[in-house]
N, C-alpha and C. Protein backbone atom coordinates (compact mmCIF):
# COMPACT_ATOMS: atom_id res chain seq x y z
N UNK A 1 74.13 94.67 141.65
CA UNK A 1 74.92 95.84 141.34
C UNK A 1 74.94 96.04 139.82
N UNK A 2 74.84 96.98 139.32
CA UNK A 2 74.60 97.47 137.97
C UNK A 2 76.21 97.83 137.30
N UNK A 3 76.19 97.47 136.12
CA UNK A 3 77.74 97.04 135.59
C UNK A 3 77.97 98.69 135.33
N UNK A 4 79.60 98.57 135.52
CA UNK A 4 80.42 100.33 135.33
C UNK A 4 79.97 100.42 134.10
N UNK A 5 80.48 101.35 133.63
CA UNK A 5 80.54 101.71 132.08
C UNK A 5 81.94 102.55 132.14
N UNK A 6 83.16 101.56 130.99
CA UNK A 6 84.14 102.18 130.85
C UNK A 6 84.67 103.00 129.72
N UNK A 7 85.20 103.99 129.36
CA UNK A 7 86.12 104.78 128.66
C UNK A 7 85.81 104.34 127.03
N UNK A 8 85.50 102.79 126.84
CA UNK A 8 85.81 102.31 125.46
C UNK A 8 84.47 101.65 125.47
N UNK A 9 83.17 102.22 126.36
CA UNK A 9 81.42 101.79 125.82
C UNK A 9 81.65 100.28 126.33
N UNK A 10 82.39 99.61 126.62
CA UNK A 10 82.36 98.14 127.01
C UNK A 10 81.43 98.08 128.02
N UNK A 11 81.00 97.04 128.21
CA UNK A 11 79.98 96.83 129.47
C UNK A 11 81.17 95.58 130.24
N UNK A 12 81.47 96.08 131.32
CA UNK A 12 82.29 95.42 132.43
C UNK A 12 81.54 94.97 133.80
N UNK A 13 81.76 93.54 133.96
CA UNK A 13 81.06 93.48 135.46
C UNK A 13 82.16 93.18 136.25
N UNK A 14 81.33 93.48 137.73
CA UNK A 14 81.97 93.39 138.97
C UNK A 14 82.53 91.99 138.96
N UNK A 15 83.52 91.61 140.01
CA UNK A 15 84.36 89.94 140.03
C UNK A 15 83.30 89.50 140.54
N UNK A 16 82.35 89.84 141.51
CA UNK A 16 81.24 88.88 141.87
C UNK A 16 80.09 88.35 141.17
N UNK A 17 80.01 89.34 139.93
CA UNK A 17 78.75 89.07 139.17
C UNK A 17 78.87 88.20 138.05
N UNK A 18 80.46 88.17 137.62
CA UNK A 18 80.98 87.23 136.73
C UNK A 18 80.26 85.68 136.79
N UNK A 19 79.67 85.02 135.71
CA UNK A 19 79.45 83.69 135.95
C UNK A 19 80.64 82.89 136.33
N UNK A 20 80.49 82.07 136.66
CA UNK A 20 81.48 81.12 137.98
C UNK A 20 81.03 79.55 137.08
N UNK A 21 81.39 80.17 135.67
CA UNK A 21 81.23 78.40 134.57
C UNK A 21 83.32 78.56 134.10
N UNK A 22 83.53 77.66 134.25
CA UNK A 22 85.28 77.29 133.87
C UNK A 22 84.70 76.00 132.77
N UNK A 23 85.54 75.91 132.20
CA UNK A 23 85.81 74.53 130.93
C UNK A 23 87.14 74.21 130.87
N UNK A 24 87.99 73.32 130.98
CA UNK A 24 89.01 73.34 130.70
C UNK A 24 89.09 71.50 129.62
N UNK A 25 89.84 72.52 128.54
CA UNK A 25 90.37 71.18 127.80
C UNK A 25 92.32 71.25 127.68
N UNK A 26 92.07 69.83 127.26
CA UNK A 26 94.01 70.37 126.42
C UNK A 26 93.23 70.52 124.86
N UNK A 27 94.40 70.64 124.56
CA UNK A 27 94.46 70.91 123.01
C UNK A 27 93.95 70.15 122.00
N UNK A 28 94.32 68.88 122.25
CA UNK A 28 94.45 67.47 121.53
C UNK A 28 92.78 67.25 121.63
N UNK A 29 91.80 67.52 123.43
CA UNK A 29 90.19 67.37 123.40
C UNK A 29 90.00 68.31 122.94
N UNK A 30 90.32 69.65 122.74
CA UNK A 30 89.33 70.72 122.31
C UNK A 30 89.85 70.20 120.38
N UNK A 31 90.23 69.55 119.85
CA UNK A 31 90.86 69.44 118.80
C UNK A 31 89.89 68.51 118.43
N UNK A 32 89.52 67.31 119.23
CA UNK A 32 88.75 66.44 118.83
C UNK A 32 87.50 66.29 118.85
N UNK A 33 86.92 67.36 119.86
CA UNK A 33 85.78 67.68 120.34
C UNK A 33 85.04 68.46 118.64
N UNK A 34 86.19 69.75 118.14
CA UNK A 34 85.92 70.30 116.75
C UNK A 34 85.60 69.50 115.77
N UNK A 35 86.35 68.24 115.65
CA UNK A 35 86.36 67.07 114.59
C UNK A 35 84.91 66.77 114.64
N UNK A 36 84.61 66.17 115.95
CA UNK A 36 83.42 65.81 116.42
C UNK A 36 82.25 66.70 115.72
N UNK A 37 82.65 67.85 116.36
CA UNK A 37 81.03 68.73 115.65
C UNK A 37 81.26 68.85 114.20
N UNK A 38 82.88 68.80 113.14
CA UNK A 38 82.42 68.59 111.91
C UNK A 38 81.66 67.38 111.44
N UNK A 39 82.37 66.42 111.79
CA UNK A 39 81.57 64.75 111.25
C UNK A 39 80.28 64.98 111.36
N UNK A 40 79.76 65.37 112.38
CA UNK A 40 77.97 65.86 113.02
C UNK A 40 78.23 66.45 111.72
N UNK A 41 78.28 67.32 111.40
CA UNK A 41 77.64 68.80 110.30
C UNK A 41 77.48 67.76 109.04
N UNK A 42 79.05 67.42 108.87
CA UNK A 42 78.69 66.33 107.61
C UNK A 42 77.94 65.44 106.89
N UNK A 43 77.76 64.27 108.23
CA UNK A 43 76.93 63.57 108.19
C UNK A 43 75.75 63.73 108.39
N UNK A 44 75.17 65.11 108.63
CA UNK A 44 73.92 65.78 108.09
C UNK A 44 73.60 66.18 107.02
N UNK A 45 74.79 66.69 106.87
CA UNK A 45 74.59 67.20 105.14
C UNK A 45 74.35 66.05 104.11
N UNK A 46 75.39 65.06 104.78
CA UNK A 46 75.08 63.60 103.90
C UNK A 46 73.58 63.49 103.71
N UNK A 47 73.44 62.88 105.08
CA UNK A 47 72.06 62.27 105.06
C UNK A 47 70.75 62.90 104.46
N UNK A 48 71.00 64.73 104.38
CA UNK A 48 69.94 65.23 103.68
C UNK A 48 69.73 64.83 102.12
N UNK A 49 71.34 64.54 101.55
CA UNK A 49 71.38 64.45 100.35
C UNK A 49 71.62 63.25 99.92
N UNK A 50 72.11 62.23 100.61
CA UNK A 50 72.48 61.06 100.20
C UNK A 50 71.94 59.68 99.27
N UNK A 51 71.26 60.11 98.33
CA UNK A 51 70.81 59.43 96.96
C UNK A 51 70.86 57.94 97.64
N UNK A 52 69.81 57.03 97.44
CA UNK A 52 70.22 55.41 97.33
C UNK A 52 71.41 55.04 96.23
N UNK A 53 72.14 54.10 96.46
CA UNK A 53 73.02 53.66 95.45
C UNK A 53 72.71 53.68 93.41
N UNK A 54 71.76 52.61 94.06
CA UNK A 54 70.96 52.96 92.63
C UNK A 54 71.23 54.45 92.04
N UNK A 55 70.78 55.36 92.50
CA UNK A 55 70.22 56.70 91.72
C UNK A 55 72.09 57.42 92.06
N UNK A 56 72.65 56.85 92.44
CA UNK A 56 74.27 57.68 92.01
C UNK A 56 74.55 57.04 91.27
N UNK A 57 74.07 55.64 90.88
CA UNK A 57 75.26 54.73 89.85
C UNK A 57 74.43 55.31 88.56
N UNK A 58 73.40 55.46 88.48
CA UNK A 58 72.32 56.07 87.50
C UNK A 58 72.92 57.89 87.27
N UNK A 59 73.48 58.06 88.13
CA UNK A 59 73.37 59.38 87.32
C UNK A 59 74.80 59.59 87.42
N UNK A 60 75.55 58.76 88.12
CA UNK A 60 77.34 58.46 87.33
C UNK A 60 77.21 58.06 85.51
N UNK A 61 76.13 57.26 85.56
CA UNK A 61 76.37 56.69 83.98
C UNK A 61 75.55 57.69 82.96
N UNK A 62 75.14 58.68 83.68
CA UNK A 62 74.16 59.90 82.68
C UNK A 62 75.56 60.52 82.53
N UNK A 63 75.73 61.09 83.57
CA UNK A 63 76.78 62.41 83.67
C UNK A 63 78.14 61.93 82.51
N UNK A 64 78.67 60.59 82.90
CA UNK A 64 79.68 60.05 81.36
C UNK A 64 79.20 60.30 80.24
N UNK A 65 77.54 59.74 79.83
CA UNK A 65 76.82 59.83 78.77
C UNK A 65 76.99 60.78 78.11
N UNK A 66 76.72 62.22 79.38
CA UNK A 66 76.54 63.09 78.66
C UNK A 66 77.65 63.87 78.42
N UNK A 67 79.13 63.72 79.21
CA UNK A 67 80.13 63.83 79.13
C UNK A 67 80.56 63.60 77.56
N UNK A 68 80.69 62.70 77.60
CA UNK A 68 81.25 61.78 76.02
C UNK A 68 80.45 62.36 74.63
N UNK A 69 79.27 62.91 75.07
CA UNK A 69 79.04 63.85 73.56
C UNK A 69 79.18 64.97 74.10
N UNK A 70 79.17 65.92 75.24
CA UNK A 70 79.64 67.04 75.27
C UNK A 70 81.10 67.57 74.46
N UNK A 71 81.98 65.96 74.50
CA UNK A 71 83.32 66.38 74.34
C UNK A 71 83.83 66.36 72.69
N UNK A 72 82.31 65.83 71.85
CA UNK A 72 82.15 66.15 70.31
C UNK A 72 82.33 67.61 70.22
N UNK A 73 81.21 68.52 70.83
CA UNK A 73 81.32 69.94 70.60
C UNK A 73 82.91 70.43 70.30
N UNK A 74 82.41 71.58 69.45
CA UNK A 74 83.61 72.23 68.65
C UNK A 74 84.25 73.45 70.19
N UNK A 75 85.39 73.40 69.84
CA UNK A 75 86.09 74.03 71.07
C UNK A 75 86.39 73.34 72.82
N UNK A 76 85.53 72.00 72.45
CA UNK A 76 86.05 71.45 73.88
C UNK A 76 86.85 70.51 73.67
N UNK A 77 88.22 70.89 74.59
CA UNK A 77 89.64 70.20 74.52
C UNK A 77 89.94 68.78 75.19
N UNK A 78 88.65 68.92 76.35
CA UNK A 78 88.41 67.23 76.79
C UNK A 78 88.01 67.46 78.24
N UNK A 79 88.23 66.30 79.04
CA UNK A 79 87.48 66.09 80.63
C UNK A 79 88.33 65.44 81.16
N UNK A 80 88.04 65.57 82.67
CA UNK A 80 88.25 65.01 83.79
C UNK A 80 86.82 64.36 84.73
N UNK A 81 86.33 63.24 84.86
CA UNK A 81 85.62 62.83 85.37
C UNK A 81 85.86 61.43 86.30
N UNK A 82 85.96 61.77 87.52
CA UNK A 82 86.54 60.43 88.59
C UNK A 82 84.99 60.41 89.58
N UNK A 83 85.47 59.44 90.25
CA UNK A 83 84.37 59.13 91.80
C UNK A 83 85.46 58.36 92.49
N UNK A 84 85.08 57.79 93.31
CA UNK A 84 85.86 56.75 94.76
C UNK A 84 86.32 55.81 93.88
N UNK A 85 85.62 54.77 92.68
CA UNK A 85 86.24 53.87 92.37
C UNK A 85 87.31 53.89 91.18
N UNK A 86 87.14 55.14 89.86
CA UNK A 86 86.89 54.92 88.86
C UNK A 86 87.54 56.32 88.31
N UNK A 87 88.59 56.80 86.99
CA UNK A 87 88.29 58.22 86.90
C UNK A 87 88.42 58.13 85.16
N UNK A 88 87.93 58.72 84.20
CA UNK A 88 88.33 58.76 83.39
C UNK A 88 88.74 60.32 82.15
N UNK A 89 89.55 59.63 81.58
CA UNK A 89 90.14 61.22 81.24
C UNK A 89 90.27 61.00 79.71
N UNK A 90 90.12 62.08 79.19
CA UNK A 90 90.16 62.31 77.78
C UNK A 90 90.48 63.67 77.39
N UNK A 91 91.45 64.16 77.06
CA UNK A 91 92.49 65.16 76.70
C UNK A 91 93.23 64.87 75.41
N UNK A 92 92.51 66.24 74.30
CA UNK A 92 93.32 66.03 72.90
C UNK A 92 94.60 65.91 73.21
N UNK A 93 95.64 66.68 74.09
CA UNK A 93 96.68 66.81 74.01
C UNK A 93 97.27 65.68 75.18
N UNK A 94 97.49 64.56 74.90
CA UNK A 94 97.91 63.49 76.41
C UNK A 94 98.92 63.92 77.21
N UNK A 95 99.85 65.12 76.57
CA UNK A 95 100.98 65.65 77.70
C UNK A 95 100.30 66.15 78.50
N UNK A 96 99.44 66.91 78.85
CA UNK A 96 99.38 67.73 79.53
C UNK A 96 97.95 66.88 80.27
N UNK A 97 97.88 65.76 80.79
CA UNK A 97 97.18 64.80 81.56
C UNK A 97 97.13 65.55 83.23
N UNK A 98 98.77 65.21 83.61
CA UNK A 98 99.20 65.23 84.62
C UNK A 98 98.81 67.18 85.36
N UNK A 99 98.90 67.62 84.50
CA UNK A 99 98.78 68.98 84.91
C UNK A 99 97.41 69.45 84.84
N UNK A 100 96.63 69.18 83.80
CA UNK A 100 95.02 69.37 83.86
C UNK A 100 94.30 68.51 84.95
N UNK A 101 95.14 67.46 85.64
CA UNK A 101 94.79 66.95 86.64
C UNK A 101 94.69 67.49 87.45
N UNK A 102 95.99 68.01 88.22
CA UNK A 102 96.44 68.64 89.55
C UNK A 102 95.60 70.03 89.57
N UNK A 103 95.21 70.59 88.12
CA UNK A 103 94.23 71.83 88.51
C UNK A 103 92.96 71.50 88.76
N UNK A 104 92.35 70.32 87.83
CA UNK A 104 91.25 70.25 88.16
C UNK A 104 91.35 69.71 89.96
N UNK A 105 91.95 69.30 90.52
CA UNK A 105 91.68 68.67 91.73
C UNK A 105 92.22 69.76 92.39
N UNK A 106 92.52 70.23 92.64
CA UNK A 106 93.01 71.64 93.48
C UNK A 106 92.55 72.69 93.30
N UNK A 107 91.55 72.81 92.13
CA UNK A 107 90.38 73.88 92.08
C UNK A 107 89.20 73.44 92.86
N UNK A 108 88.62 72.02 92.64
CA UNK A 108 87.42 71.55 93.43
C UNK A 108 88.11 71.88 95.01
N UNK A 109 88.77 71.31 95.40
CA UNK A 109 89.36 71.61 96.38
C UNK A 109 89.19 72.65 97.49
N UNK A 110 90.02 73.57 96.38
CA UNK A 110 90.01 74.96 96.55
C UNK A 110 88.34 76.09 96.92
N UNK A 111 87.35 74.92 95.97
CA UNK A 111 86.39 76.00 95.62
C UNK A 111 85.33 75.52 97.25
N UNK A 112 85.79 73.99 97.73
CA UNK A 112 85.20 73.63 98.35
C UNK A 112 85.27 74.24 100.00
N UNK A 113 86.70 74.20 100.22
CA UNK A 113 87.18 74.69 101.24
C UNK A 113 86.66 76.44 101.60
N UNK A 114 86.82 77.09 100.50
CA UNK A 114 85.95 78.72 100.30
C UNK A 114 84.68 78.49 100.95
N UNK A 115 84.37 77.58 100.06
CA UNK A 115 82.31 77.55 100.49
C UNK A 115 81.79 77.22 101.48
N UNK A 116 83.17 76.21 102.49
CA UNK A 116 83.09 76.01 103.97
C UNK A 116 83.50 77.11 105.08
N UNK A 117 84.62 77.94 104.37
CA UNK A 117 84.73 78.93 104.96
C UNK A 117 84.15 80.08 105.31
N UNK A 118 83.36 80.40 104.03
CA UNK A 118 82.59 81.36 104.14
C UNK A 118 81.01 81.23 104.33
N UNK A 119 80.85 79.97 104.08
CA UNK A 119 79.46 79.72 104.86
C UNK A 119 78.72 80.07 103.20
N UNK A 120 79.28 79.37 102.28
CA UNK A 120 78.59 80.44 100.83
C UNK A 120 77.64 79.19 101.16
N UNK A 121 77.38 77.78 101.19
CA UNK A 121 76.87 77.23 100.72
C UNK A 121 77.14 76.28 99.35
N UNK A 122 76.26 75.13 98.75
CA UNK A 122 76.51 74.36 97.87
C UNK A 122 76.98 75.19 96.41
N UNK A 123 78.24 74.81 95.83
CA UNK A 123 78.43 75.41 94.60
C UNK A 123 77.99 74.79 93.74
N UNK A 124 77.71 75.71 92.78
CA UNK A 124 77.50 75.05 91.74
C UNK A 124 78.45 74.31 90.86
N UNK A 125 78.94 75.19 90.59
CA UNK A 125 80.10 75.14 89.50
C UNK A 125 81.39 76.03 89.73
N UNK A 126 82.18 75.59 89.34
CA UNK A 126 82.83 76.64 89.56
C UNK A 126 84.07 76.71 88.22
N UNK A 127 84.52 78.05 87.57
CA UNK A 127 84.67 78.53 86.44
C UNK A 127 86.20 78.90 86.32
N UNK A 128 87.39 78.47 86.08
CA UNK A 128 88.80 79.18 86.00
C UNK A 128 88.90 78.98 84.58
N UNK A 129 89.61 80.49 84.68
CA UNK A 129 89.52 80.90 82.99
C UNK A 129 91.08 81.67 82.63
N UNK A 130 91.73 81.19 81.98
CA UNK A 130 93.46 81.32 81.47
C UNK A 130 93.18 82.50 80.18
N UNK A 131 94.27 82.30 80.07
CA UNK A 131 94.61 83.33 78.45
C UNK A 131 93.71 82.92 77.36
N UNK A 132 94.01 81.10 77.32
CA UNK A 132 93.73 81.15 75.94
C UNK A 132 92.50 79.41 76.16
N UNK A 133 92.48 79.39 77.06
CA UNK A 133 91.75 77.86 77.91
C UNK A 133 90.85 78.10 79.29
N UNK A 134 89.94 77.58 79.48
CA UNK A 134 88.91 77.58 80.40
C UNK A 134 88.15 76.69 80.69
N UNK A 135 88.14 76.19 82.05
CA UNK A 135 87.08 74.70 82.26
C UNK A 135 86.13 74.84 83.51
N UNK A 136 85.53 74.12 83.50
CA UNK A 136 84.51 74.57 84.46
C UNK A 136 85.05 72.95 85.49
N UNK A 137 84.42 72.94 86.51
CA UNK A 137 84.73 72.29 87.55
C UNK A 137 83.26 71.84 88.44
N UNK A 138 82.82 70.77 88.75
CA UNK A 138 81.46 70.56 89.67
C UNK A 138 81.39 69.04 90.24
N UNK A 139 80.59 69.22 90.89
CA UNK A 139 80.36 68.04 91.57
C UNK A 139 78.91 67.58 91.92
N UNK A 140 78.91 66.07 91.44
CA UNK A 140 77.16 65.53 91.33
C UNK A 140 77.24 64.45 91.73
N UNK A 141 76.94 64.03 93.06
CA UNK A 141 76.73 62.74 93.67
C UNK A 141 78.05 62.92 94.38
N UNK A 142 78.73 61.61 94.02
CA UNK A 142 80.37 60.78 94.23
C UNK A 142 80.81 61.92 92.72
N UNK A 143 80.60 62.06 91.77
CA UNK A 143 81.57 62.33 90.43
C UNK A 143 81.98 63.80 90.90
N UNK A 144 83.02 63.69 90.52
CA UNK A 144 83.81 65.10 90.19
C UNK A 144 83.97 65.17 88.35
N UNK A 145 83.63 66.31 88.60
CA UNK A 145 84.38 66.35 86.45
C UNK A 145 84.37 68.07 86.29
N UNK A 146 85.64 67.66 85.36
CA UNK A 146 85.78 69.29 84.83
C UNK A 146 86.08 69.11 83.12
N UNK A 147 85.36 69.70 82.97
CA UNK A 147 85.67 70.07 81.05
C UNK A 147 86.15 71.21 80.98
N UNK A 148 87.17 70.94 80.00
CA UNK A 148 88.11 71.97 79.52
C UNK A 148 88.12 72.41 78.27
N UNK A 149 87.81 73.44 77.76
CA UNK A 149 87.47 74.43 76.51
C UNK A 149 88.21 75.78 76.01
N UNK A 150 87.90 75.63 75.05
CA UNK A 150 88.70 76.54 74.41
C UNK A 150 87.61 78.27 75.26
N UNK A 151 88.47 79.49 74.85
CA UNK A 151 87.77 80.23 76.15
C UNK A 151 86.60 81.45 74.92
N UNK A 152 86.41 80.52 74.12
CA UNK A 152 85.04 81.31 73.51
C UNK A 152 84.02 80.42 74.17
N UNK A 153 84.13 79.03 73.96
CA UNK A 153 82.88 77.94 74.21
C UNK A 153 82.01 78.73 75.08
N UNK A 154 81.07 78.39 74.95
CA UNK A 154 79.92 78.93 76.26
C UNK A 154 79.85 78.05 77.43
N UNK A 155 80.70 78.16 78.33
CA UNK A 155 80.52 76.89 79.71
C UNK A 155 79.19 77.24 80.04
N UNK A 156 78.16 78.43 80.14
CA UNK A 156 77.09 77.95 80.56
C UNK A 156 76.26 76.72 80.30
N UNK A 157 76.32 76.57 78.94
CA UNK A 157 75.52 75.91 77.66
C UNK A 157 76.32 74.02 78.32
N UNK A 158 77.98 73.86 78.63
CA UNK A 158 78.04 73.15 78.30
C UNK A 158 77.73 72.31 79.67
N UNK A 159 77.34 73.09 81.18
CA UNK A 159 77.10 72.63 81.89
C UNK A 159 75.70 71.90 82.07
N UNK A 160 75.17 73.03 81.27
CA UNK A 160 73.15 72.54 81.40
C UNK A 160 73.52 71.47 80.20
N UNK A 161 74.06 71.08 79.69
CA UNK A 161 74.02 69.86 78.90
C UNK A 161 74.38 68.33 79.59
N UNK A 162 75.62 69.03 80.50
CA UNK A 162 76.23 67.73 80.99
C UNK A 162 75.31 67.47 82.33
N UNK A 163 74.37 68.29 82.70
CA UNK A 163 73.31 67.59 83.94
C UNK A 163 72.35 67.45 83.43
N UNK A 164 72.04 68.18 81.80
CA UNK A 164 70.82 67.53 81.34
C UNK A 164 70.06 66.16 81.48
């Protein structure tokens, strides 16, 4: 039997032609079942990218390297650079530790959760820019780091330096 056609272009079938497939979960399996297919996604993504040890501890100790003379340049106010074991911070002004913290980690955060949401894909970088201050934010390997600059600096310049 050939499906009606109703009022609102929908294509409607008859109760007999309906497939006769049911699923039933509770909440808690369809909850864990989701978990399930993220860890899968993840641990793909890992495994495409997942560097031998060697070559993260190698390019943890570039990325400081190059951190630590980036933060000579004129107009940069200092960094945030952590991994799983380790974080280190260097800020002209030491009050304001605690708060250049909580942004830098709630911007990666932030920028990460977007790029899962929207399906953007791997970021690069990502850029928040104030009145009178601006830092860029990224992630390479395990390291997170954000440098923070005064808002003439050129963050393009100071990123291709710090993955140089």
């Amino acid at each position: 039997m050939a499906p009606k056609r109703q009022k609102s272009n929908k294509v409607s079938l008859e109760e007999e032609e309906k497939p006769k497939i049911a699923l039933e979960f509770t909440e808690e399996e369809l909850e864990a079942e989701i978990r399930k297919a993220e860890e899968r996604r993840k641990a793909e993504k890992t495994q495409k990218k997942d560097p031998t040890k060697e070559d993260r501890t190698s390019r943890g100790k570039k990325i400081k390297q190059n951190i630590d003379r980036v933060k000579e340049k004129e107009g940069v106010i200092g960094y945030i650079l952590r991994n799983s074991k380790s974080a280190s911070i260097d800020l002209k002004d030491p009050t304001k530790i605690i708060d250049y913290a909580v942004l830098s980690s709630s911007a990666l955060e932030a920028s990460e959760e977007l790029s899962n949401t929207f399906e953007l894909g791997d970021v690069k970088y990502i850029l928040i820019e104030g009145n009178d201050v601006k830092f860029i934010s990224f992630v390479e390997g395990e390291n997170r780091a954000s440098v923070f600059m005064e808002k003439n600096v050129d963050h393009k310049r100071i990123h291709k330096d710090l993955l140089s």
